[in-house]
Every structure is written in structure tokens, then in C-alpha cells.
C-alpha atoms as a PDB file:
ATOM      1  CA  UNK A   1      20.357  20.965 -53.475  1.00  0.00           C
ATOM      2  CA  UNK A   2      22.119  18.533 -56.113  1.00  0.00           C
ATOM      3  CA  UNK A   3      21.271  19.524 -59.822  1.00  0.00           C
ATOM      4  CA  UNK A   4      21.501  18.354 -62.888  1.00  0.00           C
ATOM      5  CA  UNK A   5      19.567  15.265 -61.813  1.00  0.00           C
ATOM      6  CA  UNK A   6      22.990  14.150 -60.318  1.00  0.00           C
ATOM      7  CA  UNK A   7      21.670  13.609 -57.072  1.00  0.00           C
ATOM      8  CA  UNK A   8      20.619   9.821 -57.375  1.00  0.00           C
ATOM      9  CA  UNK A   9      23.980   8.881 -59.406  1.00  0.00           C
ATOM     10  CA  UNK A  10      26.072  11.156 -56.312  1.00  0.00           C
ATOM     11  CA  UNK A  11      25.182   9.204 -53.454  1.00  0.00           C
ATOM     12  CA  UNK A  12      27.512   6.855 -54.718  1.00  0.00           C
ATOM     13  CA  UNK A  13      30.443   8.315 -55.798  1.00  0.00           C
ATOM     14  CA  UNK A  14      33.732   8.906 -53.316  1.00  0.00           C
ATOM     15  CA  UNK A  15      34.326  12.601 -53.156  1.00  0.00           C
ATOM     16  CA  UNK A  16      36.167  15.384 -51.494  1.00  0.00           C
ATOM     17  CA  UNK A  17      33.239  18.488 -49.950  1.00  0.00           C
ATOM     18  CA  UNK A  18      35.472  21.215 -48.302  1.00  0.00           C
ATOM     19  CA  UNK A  19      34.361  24.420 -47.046  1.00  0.00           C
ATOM     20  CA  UNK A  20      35.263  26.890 -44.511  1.00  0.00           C
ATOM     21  CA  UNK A  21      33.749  26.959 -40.871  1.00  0.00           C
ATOM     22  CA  UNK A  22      33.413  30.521 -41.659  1.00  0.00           C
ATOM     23  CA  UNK A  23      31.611  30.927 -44.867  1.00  0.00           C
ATOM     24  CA  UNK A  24      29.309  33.900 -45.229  1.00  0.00           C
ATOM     25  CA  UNK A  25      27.714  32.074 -48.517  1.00  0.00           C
ATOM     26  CA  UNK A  26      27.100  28.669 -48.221  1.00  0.00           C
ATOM     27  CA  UNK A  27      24.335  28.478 -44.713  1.00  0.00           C
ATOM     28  CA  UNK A  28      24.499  25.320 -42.090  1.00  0.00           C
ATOM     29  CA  UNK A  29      21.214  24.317 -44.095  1.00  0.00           C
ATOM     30  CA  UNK A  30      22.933  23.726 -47.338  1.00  0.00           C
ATOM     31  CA  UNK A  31      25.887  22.319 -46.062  1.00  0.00           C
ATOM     32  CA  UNK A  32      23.792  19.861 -44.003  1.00  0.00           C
ATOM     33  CA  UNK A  33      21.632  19.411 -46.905  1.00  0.00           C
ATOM     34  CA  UNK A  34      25.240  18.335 -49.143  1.00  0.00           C
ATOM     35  CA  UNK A  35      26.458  16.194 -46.478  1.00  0.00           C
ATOM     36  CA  UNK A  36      22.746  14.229 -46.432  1.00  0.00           C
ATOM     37  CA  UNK A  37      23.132  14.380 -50.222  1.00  0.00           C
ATOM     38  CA  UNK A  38      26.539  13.046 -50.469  1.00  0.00           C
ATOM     39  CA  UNK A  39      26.665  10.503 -47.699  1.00  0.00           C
ATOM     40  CA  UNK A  40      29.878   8.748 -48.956  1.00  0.00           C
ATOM     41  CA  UNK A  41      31.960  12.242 -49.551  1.00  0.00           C
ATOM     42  CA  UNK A  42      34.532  12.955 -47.274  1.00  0.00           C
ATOM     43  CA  UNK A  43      33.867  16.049 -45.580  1.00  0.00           C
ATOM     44  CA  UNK A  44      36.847  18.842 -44.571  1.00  0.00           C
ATOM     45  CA  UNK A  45      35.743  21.543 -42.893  1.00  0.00           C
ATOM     46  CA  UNK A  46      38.770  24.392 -42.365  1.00  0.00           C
ATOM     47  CA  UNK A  47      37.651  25.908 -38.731  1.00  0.00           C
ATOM     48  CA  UNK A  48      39.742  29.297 -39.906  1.00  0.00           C
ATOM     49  CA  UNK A  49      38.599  29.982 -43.417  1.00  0.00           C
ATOM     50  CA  UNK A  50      35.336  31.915 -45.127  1.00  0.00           C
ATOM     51  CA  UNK A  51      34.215  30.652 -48.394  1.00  0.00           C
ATOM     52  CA  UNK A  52      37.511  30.087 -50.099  1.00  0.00           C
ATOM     53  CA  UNK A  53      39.762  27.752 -48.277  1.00  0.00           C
ATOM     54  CA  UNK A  54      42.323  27.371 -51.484  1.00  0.00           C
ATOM     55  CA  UNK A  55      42.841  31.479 -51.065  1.00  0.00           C
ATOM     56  CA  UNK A  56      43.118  31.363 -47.352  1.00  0.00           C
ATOM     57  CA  UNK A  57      45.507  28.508 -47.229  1.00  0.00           C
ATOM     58  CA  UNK A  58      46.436  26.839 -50.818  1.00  0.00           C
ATOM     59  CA  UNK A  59      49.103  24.482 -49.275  1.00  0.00           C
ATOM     60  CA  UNK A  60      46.871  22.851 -46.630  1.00  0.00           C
ATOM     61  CA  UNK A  61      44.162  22.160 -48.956  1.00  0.00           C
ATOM     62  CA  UNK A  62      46.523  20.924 -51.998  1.00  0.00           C
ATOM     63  CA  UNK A  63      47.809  18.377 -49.418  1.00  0.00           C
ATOM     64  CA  UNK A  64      43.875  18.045 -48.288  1.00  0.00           C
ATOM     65  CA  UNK A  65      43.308  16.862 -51.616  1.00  0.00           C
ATOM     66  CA  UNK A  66      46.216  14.834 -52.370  1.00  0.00           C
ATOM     67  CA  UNK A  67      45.900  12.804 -49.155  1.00  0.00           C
ATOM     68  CA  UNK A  68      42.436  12.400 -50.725  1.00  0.00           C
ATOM     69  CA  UNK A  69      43.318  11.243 -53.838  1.00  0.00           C
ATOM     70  CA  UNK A  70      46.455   8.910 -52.606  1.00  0.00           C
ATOM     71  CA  UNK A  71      43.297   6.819 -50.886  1.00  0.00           C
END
């Protein structure tokens, strides 16, 4: 899933994943796959959106991200 040869290096870093409970793209496989990948991100998932949450909705996920960031 990871490339680069990131994937060892990104088990360990704190990150935001975010993607929409609706996206048409990214399959329950992959984002499973991320979430095994990444096991220290923290995960939002926007019930409402498609692929795009930051089109849908910019202000929730700006403060999504600054909440993140403020920890």
C-alpha cells in the first residue's frame, strides 16, 4: 500500500488519515490496508463525504486538522 519504502519508517510517525465514508476511489481494502499500515495515525472518517472531504466541507476538516495539530 505504503511506497516509497516509507512503510517501515510510517508505523511510527503521528499522523492525520481522513477520508470520506462515501468514497467511490479509495475501496474498504485499502483503507483497511492504511489503517494496518499506519497503526499510530489518527483516523477521521466524514460519514457524509465522497473522496474529497476539504470540497464537501472545508471548515470541518480545517478545524479536523487543527484540533490535530494543537495535540
Amino acid at each position: 500500500m505504503l511506497v516509497h519504502g516509507y512503510t517501515d519508517t510510517a508505523r511510527d510517525w503521528l499522523m492525520l488519515v481522513r477520508w470520506g465514508a462515501k468514497d467511490a476511489i479509495i475501496d474498504d481494502a485499502q483503507k483497511d490496508a492504511l489503517r494496518t499500515a499506519l497503526p499510530k495515525a489518527q483516523v477521521k472518517i466524514y460519514p457524509e463525504f465522497g473522496h474529497n472531504p476539504i470540497w464537501e466541507d472545508p471548515a470541518d476538516v480545517a478545524n479536523t486538522i487543527k484540533g490535530f495539530l494543537a495535540n
